[in-house]
C-alpha atoms as a PDB file:
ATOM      1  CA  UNK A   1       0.000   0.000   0.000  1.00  0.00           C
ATOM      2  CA  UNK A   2       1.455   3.853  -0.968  1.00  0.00           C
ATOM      3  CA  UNK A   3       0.535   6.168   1.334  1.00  0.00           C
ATOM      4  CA  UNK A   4       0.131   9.841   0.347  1.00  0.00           C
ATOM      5  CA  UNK A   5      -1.533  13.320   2.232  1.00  0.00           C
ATOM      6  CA  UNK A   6      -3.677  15.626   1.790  1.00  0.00           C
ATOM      7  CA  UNK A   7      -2.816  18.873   1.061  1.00  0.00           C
ATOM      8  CA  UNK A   8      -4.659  22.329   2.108  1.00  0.00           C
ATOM      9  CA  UNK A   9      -6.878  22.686  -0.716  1.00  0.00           C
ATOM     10  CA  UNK A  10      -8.338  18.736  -0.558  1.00  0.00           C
ATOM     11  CA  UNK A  11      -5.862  17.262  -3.245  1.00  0.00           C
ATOM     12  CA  UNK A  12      -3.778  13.967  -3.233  1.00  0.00           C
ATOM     13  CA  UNK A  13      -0.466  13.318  -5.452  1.00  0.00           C
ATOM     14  CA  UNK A  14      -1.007   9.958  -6.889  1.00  0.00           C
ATOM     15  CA  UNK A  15       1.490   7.654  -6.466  1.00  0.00           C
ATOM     16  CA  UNK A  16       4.102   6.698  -9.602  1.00  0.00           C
ATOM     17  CA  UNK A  17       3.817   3.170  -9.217  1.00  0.00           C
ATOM     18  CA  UNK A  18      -0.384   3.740  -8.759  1.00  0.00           C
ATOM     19  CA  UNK A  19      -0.020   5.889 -12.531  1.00  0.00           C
ATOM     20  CA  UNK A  20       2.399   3.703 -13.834  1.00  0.00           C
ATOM     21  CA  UNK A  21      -0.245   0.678 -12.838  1.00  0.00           C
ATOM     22  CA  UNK A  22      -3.164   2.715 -14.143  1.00  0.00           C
ATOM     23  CA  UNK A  23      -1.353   4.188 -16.883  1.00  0.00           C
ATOM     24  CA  UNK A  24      -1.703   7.627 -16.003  1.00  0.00           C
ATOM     25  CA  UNK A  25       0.134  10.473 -17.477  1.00  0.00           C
ATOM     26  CA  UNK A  26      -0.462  13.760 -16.703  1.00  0.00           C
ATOM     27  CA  UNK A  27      -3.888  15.429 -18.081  1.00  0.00           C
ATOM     28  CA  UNK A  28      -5.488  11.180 -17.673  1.00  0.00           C
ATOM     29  CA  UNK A  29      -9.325  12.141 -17.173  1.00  0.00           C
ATOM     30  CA  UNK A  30      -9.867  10.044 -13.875  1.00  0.00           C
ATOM     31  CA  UNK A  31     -13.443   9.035 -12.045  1.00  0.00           C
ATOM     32  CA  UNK A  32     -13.782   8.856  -8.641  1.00  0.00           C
ATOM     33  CA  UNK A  33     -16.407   7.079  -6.493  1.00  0.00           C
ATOM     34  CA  UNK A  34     -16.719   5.882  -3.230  1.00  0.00           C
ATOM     35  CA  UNK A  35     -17.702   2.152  -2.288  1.00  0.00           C
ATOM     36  CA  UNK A  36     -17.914   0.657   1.499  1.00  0.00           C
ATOM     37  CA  UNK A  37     -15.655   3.471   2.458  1.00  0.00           C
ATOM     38  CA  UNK A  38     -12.983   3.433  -0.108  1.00  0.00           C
ATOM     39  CA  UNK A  39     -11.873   5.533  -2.677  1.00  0.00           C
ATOM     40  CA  UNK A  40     -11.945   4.650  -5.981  1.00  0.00           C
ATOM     41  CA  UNK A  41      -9.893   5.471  -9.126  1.00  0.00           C
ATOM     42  CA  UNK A  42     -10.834   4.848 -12.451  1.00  0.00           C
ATOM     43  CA  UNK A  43      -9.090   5.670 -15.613  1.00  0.00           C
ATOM     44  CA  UNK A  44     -12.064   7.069 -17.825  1.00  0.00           C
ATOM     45  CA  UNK A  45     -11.442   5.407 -20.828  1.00  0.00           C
ATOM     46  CA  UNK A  46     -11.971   2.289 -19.574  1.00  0.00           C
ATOM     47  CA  UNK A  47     -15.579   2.762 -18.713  1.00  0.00           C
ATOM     48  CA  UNK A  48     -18.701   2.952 -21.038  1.00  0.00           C
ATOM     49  CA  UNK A  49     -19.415   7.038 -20.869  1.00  0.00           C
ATOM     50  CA  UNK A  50     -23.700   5.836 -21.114  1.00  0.00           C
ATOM     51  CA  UNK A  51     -24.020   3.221 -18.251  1.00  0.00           C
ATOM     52  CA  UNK A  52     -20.722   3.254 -16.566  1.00  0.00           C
ATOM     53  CA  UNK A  53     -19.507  -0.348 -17.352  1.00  0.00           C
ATOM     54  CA  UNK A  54     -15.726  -1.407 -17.913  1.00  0.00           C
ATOM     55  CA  UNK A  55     -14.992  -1.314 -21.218  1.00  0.00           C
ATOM     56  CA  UNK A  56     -11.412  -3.176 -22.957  1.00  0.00           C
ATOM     57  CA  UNK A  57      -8.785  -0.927 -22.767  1.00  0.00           C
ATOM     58  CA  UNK A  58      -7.582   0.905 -26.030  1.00  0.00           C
ATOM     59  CA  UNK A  59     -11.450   0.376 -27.404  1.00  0.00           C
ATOM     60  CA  UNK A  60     -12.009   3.534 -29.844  1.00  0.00           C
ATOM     61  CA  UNK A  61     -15.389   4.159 -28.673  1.00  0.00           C
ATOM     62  CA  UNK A  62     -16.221   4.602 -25.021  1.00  0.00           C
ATOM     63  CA  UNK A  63     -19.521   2.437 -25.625  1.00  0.00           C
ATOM     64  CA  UNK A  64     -19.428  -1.623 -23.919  1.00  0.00           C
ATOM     65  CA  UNK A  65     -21.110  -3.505 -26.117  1.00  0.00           C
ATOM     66  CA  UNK A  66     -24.433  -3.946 -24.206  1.00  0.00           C
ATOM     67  CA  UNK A  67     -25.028   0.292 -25.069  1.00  0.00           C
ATOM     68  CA  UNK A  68     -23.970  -0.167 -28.657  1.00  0.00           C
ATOM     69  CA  UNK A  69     -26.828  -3.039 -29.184  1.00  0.00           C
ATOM     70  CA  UNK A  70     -29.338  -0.967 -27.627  1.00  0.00           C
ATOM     71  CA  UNK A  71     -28.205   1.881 -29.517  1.00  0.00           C
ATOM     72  CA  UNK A  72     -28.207  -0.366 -32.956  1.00  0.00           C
ATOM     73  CA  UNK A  73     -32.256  -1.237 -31.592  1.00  0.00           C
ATOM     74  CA  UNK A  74     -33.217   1.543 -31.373  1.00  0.00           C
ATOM     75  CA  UNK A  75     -31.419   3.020 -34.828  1.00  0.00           C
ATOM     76  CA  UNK A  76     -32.811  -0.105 -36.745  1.00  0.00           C
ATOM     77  CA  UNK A  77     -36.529   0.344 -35.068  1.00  0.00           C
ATOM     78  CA  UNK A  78     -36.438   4.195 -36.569  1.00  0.00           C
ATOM     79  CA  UNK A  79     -35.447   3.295 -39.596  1.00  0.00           C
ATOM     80  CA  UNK A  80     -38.009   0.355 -40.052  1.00  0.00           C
ATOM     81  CA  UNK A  81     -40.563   3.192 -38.764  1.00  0.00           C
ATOM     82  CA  UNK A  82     -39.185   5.290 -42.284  1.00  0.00           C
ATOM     83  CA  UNK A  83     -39.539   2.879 -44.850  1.00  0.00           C
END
């Protein structure tokens, strides 16, 4: 476990070895949330920007795969109403 303090104005440094296991650089977007009293840190490209699921790392669209079928629904059900 790193350890690390808070300053005056509510920020942490994160850790090296936390980026470098996250692979953060500087200007990562991050999430935070809190679950049964812990803090945690998500890189944001790795979660689905609709319903908040993990998504595979390096994916080109922030979409898991269960948003993009509902998405593809819902685009085929329009277009069936057009024609």
């Amino acid at each position: 476990m790193t350890r690390s303090l808070l300053d005056k104005l509510d920020r942490i440094v994160i850790p090296k070895d936390i980026c470098k296991a996250l692979s953060l650089a500087p200007g990562s977007p991050v999430l935070f949330s809190v679950e049964n009293g812990r803090v945690i840190i998500t890189p944001e490209d790795t979660v689905c920007a609709v319903c908040g699921a993990q998504i595979p790392k390096g994916k080109s669209i922030r979409l898991c795969n269960g948003c993009i079928e509902q998405v593809a629904q819902i685009h085929r059900a329009e277009v069936a109403a057009v024609i």
